[in-house]
Structure formats: C-alpha cells, structure tokens
Protein backbone atom coordinates (compact mmCIF):
# COMPACT_ATOMS: atom_id res chain seq x y z
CA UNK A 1 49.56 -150.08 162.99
CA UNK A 2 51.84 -147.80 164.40
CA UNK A 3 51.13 -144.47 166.54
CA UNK A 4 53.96 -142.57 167.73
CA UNK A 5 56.49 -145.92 167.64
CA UNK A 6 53.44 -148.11 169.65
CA UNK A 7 53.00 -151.39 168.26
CA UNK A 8 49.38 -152.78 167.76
CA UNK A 9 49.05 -154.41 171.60
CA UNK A 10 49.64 -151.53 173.21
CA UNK A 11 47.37 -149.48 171.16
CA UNK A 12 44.69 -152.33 171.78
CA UNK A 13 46.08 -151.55 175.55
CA UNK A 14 45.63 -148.24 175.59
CA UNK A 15 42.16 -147.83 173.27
CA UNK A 16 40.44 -150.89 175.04
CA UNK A 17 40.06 -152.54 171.37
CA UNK A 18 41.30 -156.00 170.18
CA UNK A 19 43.85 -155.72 168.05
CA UNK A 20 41.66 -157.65 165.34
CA UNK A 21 39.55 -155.41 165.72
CA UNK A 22 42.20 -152.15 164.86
CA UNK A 23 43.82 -154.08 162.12
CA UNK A 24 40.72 -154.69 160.56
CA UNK A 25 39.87 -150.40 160.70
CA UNK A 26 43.27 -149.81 159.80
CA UNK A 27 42.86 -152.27 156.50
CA UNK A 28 40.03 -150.51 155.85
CA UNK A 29 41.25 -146.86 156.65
CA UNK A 30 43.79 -147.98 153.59
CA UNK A 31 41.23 -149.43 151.35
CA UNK A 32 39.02 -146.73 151.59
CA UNK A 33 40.85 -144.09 153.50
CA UNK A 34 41.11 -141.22 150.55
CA UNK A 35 37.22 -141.84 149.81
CA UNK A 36 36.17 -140.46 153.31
CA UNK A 37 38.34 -136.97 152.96
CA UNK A 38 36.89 -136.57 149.57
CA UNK A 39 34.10 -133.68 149.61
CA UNK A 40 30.81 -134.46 147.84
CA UNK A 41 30.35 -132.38 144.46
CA UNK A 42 28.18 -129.46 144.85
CA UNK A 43 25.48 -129.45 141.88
CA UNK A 44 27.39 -126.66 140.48
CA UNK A 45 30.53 -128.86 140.06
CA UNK A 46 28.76 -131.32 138.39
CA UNK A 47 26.94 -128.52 136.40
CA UNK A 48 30.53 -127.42 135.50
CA UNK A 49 31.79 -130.92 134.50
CA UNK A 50 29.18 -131.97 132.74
CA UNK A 51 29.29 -128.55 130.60
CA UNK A 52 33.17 -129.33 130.27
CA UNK A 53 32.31 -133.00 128.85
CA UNK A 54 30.06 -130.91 126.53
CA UNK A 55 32.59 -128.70 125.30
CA UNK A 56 35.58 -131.29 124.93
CA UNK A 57 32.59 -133.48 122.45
CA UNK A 58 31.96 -130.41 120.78
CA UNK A 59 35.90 -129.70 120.28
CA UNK A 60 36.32 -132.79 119.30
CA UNK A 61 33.81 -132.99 116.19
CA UNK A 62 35.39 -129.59 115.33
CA UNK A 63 38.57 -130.94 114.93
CA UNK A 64 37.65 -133.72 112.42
CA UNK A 65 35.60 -131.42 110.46
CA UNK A 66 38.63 -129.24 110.11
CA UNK A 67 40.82 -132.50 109.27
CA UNK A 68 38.18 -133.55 106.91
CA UNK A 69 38.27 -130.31 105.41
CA UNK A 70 41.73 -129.51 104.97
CA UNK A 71 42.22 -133.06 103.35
CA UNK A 72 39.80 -131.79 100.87
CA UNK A 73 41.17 -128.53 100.04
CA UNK A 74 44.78 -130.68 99.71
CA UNK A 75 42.79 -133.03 97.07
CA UNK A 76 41.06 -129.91 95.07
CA UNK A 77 44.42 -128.48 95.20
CA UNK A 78 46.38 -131.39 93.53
CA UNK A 79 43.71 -132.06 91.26
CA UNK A 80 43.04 -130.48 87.90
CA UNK A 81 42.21 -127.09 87.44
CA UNK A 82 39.18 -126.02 87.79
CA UNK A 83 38.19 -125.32 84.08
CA UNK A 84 39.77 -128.09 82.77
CA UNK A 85 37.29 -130.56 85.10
CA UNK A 86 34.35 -132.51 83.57
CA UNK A 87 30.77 -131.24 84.61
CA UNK A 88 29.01 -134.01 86.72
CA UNK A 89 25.31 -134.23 84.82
C-alpha cells in the first residue's frame, strides 16, 4: 500500500493501524473496491431494464418469424407454379 511514496509501516505509523490490519482493507478495497462506488438502481432503472429485456425478447422472436418467413416465400418461389400444384384434399 502506497500513499504519496509511504510504504505500509509508516502508514501503520502515521494511522495508528497494524499493517495487517491495512493490508487486509487494502485486499479488500481491491476485491470489492468498484462495488462500493456503484449507485443502487432506482426502481425506475430497473423498470427501464427490465422493459429493455422485454423488447430485445420481443425483437428477437420477430426476427425468426421474418427468417422463417422469407425461407418460405424462397421455397413457394422455386417451387411450381401455382396452377400447376396438386390440391391437398
């Protein structure tokens, strides 16, 4: 742990701390460090995101439809024409 050049004894010096003690807080400042500056969602985040999840589902159906669909049309097209087909009975 290093604050402006000081090694770890002299910040234990200077704090009052053991040095254990700060190297364990530091580990843990890197382990979990970016989880305590992280705000809390507001409910209208969440709202948001889980409309967004929604929307992305509902694009993605969309798109195989439209897959499925033009594969079809590709099929009719190749086929025979249309008055030359057999009547299913």
């Amino acid at each position: 742990m290093v604050k402006d050049g000081a090694s770890l004894e002299e910040l234990s010096r200077q704090t009052c701390q053991p040095a254990h003690v700060l190297s364990r807080w530091r580990d843990e400042f890197f382990e979990k460090g970016a989880a305590v500056f992280k705000e809390a969602e507001s409910p209208k985040e969440k709202a948001q995101e889980t409309e967004i999840t929604r929307l992305k589902t509902k694009i993605g159906g969309i798109t195989m439809e439209n897959d499925l669909l033009y594969e079809k049309i590709k099929r009719l097209e190749n086929g025979p024409p249309f008055h030359l087909r057999k009547l299913k009975q």
